[in-house]
Structures are given as structure tokens and as C-alpha cells.
Protein backbone atom coordinates (compact mmCIF):
# COMPACT_ATOMS: atom_id res chain seq x y z
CA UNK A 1 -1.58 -18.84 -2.40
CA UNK A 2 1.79 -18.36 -1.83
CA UNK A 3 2.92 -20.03 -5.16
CA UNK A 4 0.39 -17.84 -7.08
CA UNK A 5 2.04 -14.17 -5.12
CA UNK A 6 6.00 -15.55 -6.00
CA UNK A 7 4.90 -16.23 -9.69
CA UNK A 8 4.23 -12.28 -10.25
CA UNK A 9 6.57 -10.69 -7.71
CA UNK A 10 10.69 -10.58 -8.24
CA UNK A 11 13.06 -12.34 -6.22
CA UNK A 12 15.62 -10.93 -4.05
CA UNK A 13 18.34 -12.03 -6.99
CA UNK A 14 17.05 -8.61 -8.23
CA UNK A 15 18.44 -6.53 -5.75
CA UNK A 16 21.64 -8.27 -5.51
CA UNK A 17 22.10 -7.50 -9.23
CA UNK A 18 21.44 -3.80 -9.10
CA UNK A 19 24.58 -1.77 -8.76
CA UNK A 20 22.30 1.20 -6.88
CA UNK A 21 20.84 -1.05 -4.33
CA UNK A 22 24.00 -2.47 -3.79
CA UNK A 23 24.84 -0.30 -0.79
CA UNK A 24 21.27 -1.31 1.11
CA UNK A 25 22.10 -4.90 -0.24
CA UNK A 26 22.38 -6.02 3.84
CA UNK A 27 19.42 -4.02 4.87
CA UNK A 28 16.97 -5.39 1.47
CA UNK A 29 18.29 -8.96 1.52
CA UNK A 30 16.83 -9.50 5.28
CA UNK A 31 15.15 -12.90 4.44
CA UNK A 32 12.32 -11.15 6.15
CA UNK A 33 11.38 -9.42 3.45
CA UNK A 34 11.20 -11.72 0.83
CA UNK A 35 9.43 -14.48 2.67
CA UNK A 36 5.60 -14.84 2.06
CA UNK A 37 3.44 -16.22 4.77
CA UNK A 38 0.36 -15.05 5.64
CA UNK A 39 1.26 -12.46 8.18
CA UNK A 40 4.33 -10.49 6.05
CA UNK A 41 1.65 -10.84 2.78
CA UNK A 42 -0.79 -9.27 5.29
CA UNK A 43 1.28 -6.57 6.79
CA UNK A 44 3.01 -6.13 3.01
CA UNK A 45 -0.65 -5.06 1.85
CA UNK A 46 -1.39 -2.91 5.05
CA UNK A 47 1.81 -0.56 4.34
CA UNK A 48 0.94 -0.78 0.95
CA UNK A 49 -2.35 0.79 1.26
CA UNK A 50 -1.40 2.71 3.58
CA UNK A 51 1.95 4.20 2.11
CA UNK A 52 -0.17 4.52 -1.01
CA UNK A 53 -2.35 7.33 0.01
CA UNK A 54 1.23 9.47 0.95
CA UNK A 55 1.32 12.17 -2.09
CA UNK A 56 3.40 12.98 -4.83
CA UNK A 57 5.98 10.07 -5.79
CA UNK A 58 7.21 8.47 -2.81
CA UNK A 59 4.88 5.96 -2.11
CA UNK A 60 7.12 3.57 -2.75
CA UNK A 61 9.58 4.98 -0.98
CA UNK A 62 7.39 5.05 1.77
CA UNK A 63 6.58 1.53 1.67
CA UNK A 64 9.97 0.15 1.19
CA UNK A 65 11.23 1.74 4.41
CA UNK A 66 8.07 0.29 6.26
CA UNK A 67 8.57 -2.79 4.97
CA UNK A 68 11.95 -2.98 5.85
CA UNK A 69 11.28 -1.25 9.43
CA UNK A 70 7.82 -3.97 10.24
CA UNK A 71 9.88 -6.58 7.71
CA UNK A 72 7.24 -7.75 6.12
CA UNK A 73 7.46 -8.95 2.20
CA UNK A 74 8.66 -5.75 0.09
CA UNK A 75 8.05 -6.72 -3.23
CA UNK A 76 4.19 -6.90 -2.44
CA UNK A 77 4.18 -3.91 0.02
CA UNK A 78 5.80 -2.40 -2.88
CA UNK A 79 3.28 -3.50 -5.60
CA UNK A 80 -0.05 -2.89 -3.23
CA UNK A 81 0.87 0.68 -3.79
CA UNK A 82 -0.64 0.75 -7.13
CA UNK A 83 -3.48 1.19 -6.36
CA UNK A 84 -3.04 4.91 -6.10
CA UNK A 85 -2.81 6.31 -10.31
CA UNK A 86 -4.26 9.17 -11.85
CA UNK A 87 -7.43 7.43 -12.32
CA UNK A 88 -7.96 6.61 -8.25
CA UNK A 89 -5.93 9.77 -6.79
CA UNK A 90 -8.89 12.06 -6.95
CA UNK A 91 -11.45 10.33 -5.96
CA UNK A 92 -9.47 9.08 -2.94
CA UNK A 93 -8.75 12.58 -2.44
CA UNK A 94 -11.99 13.51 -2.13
CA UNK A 95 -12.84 10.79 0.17
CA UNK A 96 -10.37 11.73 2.59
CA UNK A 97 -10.90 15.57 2.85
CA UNK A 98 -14.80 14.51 3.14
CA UNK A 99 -13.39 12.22 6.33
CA UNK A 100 -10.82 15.02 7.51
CA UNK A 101 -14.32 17.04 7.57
CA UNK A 102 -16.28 15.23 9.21
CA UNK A 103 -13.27 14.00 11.95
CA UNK A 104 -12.99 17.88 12.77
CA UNK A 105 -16.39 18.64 12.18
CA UNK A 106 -16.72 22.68 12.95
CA UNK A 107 -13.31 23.08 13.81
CA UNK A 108 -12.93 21.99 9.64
CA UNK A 109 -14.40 25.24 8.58
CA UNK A 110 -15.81 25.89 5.63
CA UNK A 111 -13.20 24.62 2.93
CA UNK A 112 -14.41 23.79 -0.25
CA UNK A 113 -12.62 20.65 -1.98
CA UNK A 114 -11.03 22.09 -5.13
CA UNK A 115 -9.01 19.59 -8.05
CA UNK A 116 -5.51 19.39 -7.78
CA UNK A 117 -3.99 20.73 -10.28
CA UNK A 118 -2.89 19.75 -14.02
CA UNK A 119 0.71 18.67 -14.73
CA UNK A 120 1.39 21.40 -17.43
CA UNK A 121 4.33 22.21 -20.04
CA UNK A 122 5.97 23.96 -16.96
CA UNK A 123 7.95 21.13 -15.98
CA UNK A 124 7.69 18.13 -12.74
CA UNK A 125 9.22 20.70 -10.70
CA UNK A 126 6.99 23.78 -11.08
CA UNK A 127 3.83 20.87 -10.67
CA UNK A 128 4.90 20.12 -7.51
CA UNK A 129 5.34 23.08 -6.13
CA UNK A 130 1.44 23.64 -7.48
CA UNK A 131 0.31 20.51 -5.77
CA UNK A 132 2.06 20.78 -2.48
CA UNK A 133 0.19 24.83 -2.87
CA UNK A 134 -2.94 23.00 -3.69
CA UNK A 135 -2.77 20.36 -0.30
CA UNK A 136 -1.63 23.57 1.48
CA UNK A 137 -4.97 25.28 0.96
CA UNK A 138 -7.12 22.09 1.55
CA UNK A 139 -5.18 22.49 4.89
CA UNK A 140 -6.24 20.86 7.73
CA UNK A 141 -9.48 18.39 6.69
CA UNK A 142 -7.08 17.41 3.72
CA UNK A 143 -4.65 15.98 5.90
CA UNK A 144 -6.20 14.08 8.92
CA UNK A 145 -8.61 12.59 6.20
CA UNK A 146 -5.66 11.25 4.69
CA UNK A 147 -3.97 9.49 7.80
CA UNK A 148 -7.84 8.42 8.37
CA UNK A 149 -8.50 7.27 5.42
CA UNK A 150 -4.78 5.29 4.93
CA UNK A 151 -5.61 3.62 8.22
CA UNK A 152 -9.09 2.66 7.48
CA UNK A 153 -8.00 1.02 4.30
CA UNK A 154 -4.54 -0.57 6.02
CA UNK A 155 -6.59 -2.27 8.58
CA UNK A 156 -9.07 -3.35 5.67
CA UNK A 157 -5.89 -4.81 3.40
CA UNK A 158 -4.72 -6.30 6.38
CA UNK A 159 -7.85 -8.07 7.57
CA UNK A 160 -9.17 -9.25 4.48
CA UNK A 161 -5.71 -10.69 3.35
CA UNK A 162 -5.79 -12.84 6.65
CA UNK A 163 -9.22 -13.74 5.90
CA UNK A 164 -8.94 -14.82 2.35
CA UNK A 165 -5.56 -16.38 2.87
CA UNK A 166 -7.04 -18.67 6.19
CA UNK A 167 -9.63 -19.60 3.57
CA UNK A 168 -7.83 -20.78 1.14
CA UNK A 169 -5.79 -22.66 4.13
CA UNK A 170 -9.03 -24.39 5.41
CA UNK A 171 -10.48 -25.15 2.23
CA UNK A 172 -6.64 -26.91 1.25
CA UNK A 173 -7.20 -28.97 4.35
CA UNK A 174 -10.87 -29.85 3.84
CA UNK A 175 -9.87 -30.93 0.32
CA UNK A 176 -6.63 -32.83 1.39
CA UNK A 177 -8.97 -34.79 4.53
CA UNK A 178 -11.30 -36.18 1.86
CA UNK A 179 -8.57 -37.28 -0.61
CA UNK A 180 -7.32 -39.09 2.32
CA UNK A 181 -10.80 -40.56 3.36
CA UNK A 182 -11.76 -41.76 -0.11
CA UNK A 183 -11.00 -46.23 0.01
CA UNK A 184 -8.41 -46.87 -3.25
CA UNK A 185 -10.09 -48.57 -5.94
């Protein structure tokens, strides 16, 4: 597992090469956070998913400083935020003002989930501002859906990378044990 995971995700070589990272080059290069094991690839996918749900672009932002605070791997905390895109954004939206409103139940009002709105000719700047206007108005059911809805899935990633990664553990023993129990010809 681990083989397959380094064969798609950069090496800490990468930072040490990058004249911008160069001032964090102490904090990044914590072995920490380039080691894969089971429990950083676990807790690399939990901040992933769950940094992944934060709006506008600093997911990754968001990730890389809880990687580096829980040290778990950051290339794949990193890369587990991609699951958020233009495609999946709305619908996860959705989902988590529909959990925001149910979590407050009447104290969520009557607030009607409305699409965020369309990056235009005005500029990244003036889109933005319209989309930090639009979470503004989804208000309250918005935002505890989306700390809900970021820890459902971060326990999820978390549990179900343990899971498949003790699998494929046990099933490498099991296969090893019989190797070893079948007589040389």
C-alpha cells in the first residue's frame, strides 16, 4: 500500500528545491510529514476531507497547516482535498445546509438554499466578494452543516483508510503464511 501512495505523491526533495518554501523548509521537512504508515495516511485523508469542505481557495492551505500541526503525511492530506471541484462543490453544499437544517431544526428558519454564484467577467476579486455575500445569506444552517458535514466525512476518510489499509496488512500476512507452509518441490 504504501509503495502504491509514494509512486503518485512527491517527495520532500520538492520542497527543498523551491526557493518560496524555503523559509518553512524546517517546519515542511519534519520527517513526520512525509512518512506513510497507516495512521499519518489515515489522519492525511481525515484533514483532507475535512479541510476540503473550507470555501473559496484555501483548502490547501488549510490542510497543509493541519498536517503540519497533527503531522501527519502532507502530500496526501494535500491531494485528499480534491475532492472538492466545481463538479462536487454544490452538491456538497447542498448537503451541508440540508444538515445545518436539520442540526438547528426551528431555530434554522426558513432559509431557502440558493446557487452560489457564477464566476463572471468581473474579475476573482469581485467573485469572492459575491460568494462570501452568497454564504452570508445562507447564514447560519450553511455553516454548522459545513463543520457537520467535514466531520462526518473526516471520521469516514479516517476509518475506512484504517480499514482498507489493515486489510491489505492481513491479507499480505495470510498470503506470506502459506508461501511459507507450501513443502519445496
Amino acid at each position: 500500500m504504501r509503495k502504491l501512495l509514494q509512486t503518485y505523491l512527491p517527495d520532500h526533495q520538492a520542497i527543498r528545491s523551491n526557493r518560496w518554501l524555503a523559509p518553512f523548509a524546517d517546519t515542511l521537512l519534519h520527517p513526520r510529514l512525509w512518512h506513510l504508515n497507516r495512521r499519518s495516511a489515515a489522519g492525511a485523508v481525515a484533514v483532507g476531507m475535512f479541510c476540503g469542505l473550507i470555501p473559496g481557495p484555501f483548502q490547501m492551505l488549510g490542510a497543509a497547516i493541519c498536517a503540519v500541526i497533527f503531522r501527519v503525511n502532507l502530500p496526501l492530506a494535500l491531494f485528499t482535498t480534491l475532492y472538492t471541484n466545481p463538479l462536487t462543490i454544490v452538491p456538497l453544499y447542498v448537503v451541508a445546509f440540508a444538515l445545518g437544517k436539520l442540526a438547528l431544526g426551528e431555530m434554522g428558519g426558513n432559509a431557502e438554499f440558493t446557487l452560489p454564484p457564477d464566476y463572471g467577467a468581473a474579475g476573482l476579486q469581485a467573485w469572492i466578494g459575491a460568494l462570501i455575500d452568497w454564504m452570508i445569506g445562507l447564514g447560519m444552517p450553511l455553516f454548522l452543516g459545513l463543520v457537520l458535514l467535514a466531520s462526518l466525512l473526516a471520521l469516514v476518510g479516517y476509518v475506512v483508510v484504517r480499514i482498507l489499509w489493515r486489510g491489505y496488512l492481513v491479507r499480505s500476512w495470510r498470503r506470506r503464511a502459506a508461501t511459507r507452509r507450501l513443502p519445496e518441490a
